[in-house]
Every structure is written in structure tokens, then in C-alpha cells.
PDB file of N, CA and C in Angstrom:
ATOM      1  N   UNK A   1     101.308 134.509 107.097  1.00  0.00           N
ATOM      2  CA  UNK A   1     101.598 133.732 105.916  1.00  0.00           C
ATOM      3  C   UNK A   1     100.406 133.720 104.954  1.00  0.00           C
ATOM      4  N   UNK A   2      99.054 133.317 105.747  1.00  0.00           N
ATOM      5  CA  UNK A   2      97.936 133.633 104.551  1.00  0.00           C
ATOM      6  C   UNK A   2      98.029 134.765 104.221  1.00  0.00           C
ATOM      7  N   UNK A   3      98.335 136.106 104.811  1.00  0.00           N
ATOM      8  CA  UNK A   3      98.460 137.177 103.715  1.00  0.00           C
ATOM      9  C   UNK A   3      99.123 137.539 102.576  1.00  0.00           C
ATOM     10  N   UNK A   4     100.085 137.185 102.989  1.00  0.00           N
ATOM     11  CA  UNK A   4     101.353 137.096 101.907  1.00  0.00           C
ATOM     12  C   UNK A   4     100.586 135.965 100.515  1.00  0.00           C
ATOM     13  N   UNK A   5      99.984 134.182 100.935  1.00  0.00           N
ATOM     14  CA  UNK A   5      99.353 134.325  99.691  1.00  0.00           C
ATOM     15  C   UNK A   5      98.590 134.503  98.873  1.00  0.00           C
ATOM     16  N   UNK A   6      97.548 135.500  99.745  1.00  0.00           N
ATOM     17  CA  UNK A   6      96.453 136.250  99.465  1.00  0.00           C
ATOM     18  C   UNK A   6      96.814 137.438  98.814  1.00  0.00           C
ATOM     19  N   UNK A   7      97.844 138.114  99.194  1.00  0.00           N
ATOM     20  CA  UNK A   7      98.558 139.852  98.857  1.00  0.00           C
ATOM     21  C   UNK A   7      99.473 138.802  96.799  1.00  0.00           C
ATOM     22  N   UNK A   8      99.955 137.718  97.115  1.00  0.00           N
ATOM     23  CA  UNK A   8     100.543 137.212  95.995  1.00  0.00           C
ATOM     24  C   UNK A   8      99.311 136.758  94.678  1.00  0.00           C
ATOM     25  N   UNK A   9      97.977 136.058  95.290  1.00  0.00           N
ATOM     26  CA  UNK A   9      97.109 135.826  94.241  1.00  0.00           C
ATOM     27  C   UNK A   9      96.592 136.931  93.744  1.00  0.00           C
ATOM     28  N   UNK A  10      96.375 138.186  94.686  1.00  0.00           N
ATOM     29  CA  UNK A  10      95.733 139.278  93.911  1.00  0.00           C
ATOM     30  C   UNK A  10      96.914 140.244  92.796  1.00  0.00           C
ATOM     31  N   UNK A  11      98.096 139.821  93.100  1.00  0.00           N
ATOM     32  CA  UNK A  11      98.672 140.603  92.254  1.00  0.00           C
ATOM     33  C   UNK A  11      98.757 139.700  91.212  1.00  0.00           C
ATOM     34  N   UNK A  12      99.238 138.453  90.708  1.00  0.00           N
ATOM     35  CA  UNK A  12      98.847 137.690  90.111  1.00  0.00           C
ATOM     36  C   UNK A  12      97.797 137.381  89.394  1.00  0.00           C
ATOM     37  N   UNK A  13      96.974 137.935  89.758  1.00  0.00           N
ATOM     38  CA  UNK A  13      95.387 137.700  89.415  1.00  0.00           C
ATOM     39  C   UNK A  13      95.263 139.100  88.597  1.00  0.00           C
ATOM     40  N   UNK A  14      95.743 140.466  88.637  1.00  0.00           N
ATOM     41  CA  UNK A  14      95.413 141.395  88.558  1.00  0.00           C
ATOM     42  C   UNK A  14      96.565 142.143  86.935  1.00  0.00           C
ATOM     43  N   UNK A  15      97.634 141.322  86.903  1.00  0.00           N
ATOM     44  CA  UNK A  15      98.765 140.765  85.952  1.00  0.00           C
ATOM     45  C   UNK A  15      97.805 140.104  84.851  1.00  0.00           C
ATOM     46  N   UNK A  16      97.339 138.932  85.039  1.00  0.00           N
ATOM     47  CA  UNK A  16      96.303 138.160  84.684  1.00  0.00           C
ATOM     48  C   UNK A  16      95.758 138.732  83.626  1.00  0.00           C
ATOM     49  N   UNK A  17      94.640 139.406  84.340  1.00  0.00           N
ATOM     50  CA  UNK A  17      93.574 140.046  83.687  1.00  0.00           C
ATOM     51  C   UNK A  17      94.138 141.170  82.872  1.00  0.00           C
ATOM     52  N   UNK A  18      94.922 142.290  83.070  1.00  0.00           N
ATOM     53  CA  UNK A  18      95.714 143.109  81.952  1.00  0.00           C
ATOM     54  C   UNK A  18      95.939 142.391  81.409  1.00  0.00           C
ATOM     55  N   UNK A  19      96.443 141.131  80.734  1.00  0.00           N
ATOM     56  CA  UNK A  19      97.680 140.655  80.023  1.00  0.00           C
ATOM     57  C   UNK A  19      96.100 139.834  79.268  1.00  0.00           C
ATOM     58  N   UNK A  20      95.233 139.605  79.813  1.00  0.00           N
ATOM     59  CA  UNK A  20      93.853 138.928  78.951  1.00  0.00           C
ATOM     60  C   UNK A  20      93.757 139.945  78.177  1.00  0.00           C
ATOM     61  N   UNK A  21      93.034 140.921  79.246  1.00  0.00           N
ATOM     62  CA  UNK A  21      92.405 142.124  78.458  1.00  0.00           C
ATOM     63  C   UNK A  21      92.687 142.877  77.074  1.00  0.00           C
ATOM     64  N   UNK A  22      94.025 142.820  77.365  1.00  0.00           N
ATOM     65  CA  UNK A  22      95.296 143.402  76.359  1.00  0.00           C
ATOM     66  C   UNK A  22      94.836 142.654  75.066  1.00  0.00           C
ATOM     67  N   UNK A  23      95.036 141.487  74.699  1.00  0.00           N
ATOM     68  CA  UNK A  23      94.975 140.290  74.054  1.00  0.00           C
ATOM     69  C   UNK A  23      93.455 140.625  73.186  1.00  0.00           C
ATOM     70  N   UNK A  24      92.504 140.448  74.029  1.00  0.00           N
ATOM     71  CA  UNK A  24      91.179 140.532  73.221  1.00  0.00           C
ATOM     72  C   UNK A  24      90.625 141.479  73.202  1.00  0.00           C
ATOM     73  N   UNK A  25      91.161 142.662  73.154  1.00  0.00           N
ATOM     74  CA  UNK A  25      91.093 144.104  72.897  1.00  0.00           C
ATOM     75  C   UNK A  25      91.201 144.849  71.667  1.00  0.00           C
ATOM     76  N   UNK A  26      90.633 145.637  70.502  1.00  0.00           N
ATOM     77  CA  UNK A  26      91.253 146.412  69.917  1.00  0.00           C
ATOM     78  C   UNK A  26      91.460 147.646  69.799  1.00  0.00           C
ATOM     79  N   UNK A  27      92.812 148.315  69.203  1.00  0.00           N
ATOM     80  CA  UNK A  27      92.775 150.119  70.412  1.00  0.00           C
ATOM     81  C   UNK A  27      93.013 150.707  69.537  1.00  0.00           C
ATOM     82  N   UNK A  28      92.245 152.020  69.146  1.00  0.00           N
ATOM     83  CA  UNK A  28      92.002 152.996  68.144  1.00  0.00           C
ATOM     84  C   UNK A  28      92.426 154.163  69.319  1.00  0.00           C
ATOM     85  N   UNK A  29      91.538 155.752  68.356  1.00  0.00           N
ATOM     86  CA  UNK A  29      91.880 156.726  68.739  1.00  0.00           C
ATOM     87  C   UNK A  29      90.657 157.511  67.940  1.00  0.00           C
ATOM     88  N   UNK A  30      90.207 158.464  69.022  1.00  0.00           N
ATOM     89  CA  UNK A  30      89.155 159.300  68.377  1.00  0.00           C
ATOM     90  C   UNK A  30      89.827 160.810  69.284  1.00  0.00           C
ATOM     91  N   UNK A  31      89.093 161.932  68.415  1.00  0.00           N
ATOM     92  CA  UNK A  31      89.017 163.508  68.448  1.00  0.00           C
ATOM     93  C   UNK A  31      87.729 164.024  68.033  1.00  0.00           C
ATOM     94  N   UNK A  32      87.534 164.752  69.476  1.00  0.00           N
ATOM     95  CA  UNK A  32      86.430 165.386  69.137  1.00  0.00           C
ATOM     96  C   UNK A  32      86.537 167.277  68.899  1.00  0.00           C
ATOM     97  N   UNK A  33      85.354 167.580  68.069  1.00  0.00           N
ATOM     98  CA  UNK A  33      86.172 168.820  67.536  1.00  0.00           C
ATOM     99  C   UNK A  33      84.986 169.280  67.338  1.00  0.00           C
ATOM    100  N   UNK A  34      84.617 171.082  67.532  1.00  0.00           N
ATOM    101  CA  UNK A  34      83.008 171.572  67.810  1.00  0.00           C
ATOM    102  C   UNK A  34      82.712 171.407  66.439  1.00  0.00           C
ATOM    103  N   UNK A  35      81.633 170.853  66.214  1.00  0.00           N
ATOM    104  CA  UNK A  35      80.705 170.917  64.866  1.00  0.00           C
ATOM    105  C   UNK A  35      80.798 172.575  64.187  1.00  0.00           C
ATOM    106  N   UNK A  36      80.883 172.510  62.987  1.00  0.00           N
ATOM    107  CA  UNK A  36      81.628 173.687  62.532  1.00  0.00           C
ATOM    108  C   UNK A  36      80.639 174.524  61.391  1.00  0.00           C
ATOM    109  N   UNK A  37      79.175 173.715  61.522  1.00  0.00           N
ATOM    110  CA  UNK A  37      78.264 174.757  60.481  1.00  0.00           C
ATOM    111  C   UNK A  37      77.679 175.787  61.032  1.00  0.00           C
ATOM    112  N   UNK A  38      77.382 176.252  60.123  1.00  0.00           N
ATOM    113  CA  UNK A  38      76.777 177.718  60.013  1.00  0.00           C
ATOM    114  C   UNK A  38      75.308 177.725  60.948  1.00  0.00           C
ATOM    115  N   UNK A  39      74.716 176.971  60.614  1.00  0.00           N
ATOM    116  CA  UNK A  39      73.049 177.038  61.226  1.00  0.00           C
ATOM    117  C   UNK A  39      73.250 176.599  62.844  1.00  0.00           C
ATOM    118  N   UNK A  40      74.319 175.794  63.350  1.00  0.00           N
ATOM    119  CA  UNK A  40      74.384 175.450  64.774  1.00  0.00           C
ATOM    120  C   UNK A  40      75.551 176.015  65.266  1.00  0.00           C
ATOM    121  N   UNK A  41      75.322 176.677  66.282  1.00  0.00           N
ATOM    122  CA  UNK A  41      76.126 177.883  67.168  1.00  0.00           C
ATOM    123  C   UNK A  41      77.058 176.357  68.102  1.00  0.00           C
ATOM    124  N   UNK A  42      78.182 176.838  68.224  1.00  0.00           N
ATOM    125  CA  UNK A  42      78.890 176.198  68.722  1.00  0.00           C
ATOM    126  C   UNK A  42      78.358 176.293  70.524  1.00  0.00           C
ATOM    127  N   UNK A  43      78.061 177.135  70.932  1.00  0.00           N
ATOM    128  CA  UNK A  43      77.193 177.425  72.104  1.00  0.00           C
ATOM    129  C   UNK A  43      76.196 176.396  72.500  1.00  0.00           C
ATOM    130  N   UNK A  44      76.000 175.504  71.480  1.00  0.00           N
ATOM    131  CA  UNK A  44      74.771 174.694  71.870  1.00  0.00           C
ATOM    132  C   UNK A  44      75.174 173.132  72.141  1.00  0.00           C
ATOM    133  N   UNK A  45      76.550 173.166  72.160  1.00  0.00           N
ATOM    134  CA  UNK A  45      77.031 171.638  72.623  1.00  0.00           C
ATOM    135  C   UNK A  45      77.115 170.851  72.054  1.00  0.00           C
ATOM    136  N   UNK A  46      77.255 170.947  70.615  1.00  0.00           N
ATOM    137  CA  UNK A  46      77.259 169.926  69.219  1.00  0.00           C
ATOM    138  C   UNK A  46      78.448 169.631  68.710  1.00  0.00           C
ATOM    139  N   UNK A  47      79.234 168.335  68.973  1.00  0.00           N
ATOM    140  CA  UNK A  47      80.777 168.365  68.934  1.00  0.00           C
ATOM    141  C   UNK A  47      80.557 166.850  67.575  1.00  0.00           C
ATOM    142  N   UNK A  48      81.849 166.782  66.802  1.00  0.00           N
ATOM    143  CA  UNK A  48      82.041 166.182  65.487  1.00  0.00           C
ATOM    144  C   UNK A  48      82.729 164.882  66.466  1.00  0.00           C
ATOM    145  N   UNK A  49      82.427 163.853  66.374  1.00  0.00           N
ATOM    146  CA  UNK A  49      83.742 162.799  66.596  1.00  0.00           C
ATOM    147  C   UNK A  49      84.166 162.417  65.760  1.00  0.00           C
ATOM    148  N   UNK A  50      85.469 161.869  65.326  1.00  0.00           N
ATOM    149  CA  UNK A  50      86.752 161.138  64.929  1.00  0.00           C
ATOM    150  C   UNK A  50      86.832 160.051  65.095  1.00  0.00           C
ATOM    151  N   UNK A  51      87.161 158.744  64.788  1.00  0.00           N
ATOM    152  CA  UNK A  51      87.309 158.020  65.032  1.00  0.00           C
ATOM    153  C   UNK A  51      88.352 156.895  64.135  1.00  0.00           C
ATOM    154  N   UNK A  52      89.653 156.834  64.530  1.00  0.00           N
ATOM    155  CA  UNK A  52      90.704 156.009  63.488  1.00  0.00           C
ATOM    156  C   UNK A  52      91.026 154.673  63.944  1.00  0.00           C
ATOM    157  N   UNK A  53      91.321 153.702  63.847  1.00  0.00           N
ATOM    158  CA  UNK A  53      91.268 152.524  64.000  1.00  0.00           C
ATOM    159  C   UNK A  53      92.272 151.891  63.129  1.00  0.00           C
ATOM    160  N   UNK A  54      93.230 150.873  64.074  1.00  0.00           N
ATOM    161  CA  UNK A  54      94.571 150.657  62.312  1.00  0.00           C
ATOM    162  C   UNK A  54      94.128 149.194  61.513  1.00  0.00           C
ATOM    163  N   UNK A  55      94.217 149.457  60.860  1.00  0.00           N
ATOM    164  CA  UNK A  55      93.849 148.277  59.313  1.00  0.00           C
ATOM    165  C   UNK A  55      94.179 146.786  60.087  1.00  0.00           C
ATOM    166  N   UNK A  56      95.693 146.899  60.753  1.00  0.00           N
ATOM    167  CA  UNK A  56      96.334 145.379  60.641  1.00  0.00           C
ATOM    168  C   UNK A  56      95.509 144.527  62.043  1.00  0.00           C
ATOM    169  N   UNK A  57      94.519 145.059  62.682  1.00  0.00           N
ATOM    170  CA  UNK A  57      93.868 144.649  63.965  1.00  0.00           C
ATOM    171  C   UNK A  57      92.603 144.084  63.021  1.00  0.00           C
ATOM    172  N   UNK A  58      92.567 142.718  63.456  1.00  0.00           N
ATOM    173  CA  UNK A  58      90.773 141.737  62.803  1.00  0.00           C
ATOM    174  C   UNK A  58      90.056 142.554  64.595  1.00  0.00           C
ATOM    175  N   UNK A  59      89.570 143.383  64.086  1.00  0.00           N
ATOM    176  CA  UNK A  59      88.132 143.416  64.960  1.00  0.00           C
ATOM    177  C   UNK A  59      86.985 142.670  65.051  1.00  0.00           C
ATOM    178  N   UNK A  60      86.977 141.961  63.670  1.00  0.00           N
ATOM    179  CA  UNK A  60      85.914 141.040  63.872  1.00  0.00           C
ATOM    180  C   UNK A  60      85.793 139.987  65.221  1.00  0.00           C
ATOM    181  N   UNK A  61      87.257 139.542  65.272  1.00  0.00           N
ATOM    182  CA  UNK A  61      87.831 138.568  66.561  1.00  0.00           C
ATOM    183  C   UNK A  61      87.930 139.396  68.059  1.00  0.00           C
ATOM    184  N   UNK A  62      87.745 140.953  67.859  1.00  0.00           N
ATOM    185  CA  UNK A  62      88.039 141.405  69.383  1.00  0.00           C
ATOM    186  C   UNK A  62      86.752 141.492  70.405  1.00  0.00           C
ATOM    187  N   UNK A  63      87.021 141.413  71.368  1.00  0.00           N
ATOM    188  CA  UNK A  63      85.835 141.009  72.575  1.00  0.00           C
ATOM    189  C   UNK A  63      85.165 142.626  72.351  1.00  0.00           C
ATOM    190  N   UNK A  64      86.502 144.071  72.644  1.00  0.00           N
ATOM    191  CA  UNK A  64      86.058 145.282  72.925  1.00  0.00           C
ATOM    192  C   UNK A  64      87.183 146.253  72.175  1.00  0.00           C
ATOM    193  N   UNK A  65      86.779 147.287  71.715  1.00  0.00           N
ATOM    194  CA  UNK A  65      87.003 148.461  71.086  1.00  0.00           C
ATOM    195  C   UNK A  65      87.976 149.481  72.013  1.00  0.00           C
ATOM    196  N   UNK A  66      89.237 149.494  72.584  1.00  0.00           N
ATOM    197  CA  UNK A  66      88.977 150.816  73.458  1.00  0.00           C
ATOM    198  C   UNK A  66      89.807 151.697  72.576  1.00  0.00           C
ATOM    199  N   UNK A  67      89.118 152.791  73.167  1.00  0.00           N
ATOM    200  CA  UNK A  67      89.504 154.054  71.667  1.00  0.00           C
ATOM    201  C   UNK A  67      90.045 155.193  73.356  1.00  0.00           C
ATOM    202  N   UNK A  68      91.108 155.858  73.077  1.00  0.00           N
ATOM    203  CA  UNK A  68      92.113 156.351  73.474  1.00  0.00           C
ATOM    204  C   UNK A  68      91.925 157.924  73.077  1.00  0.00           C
ATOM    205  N   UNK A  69      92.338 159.016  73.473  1.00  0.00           N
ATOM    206  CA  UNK A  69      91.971 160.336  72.845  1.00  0.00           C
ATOM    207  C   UNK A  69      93.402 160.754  72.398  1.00  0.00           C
ATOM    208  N   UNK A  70      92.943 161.146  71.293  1.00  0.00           N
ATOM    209  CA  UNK A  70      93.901 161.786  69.801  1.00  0.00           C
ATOM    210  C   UNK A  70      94.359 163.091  70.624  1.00  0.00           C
ATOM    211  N   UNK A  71      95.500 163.597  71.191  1.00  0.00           N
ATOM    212  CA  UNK A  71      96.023 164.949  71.194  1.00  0.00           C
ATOM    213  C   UNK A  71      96.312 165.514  69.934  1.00  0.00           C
ATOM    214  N   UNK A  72      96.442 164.737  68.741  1.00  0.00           N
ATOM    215  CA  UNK A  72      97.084 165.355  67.799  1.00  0.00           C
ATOM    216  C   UNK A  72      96.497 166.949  67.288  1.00  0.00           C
ATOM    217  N   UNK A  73      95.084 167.300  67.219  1.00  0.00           N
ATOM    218  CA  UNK A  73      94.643 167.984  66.626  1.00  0.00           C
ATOM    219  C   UNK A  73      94.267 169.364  67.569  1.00  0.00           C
ATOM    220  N   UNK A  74      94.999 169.602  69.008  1.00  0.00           N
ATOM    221  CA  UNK A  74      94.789 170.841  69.539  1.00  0.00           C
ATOM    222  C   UNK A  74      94.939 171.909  68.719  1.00  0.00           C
TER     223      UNK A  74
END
């Protein structure tokens, strides 16, 4: 029986915290794409990031940023 409400608080608990997290979160999207000038050889590991973020989210109010990766631009 204590397992059962030990096995019940952690799922509960774990519901919880997604459903916080979610809340004081804001979620963008970045792409990274090889740096594309002339003087640096793509060979040398120098990549451009992206980074979009939507207007109607106050970030000022969010705890954390999580940024998600853009497939759009293969």
C-alpha cells in the first residue's frame, strides 16, 4: 500500500512540475546554418545562429527561454 502512495505522489508530483514549468516558460525556435563568408572556410566550425521568438509571449515575466530547433531551413 505505501507503494502504491509513493508510485501515486511521484506521478503527481512529476504532472506537477510539467504543468509549472510549461506556465513560466517561454518557447522560441532557433537554426543554425554554416557561416557563409568568404575569409572563413566552413571547415573551421563557424556556424550563424537564428533565433525567433513570437511577439504575443511577455518574456519579461518568464522564469526561462526554451528555444526548440527550426527544421524549417534543411
Amino acid at each position: 500500500m505505501a507503494y502504491l502512495i509513493f508510485l501515486g505522489g511521484v506521478i503527481v508530483g512529476s504532472i506537477g512540475s510539467c504543468i509549472i514549468s510549461r506556465i513560466t516558460s517561454g518557447h522560441g525556435y532557433f537554426t543554425v546554418m554554416p557561416y557563409s563568408d568568404d575569409e572563413i572556410s566552413v571547415d573551421e566550425g563557424f556556424y550563424s545562429v537564428k533565433v525567433s521568438l513570437p511577439k504575443d509571449v511577455k518574456l519579461v515575466n518568464k522564469d526561462r527561454i526554451i528555444l526548440h530547433k527550426s527544421d524549417s531551413h534543411k
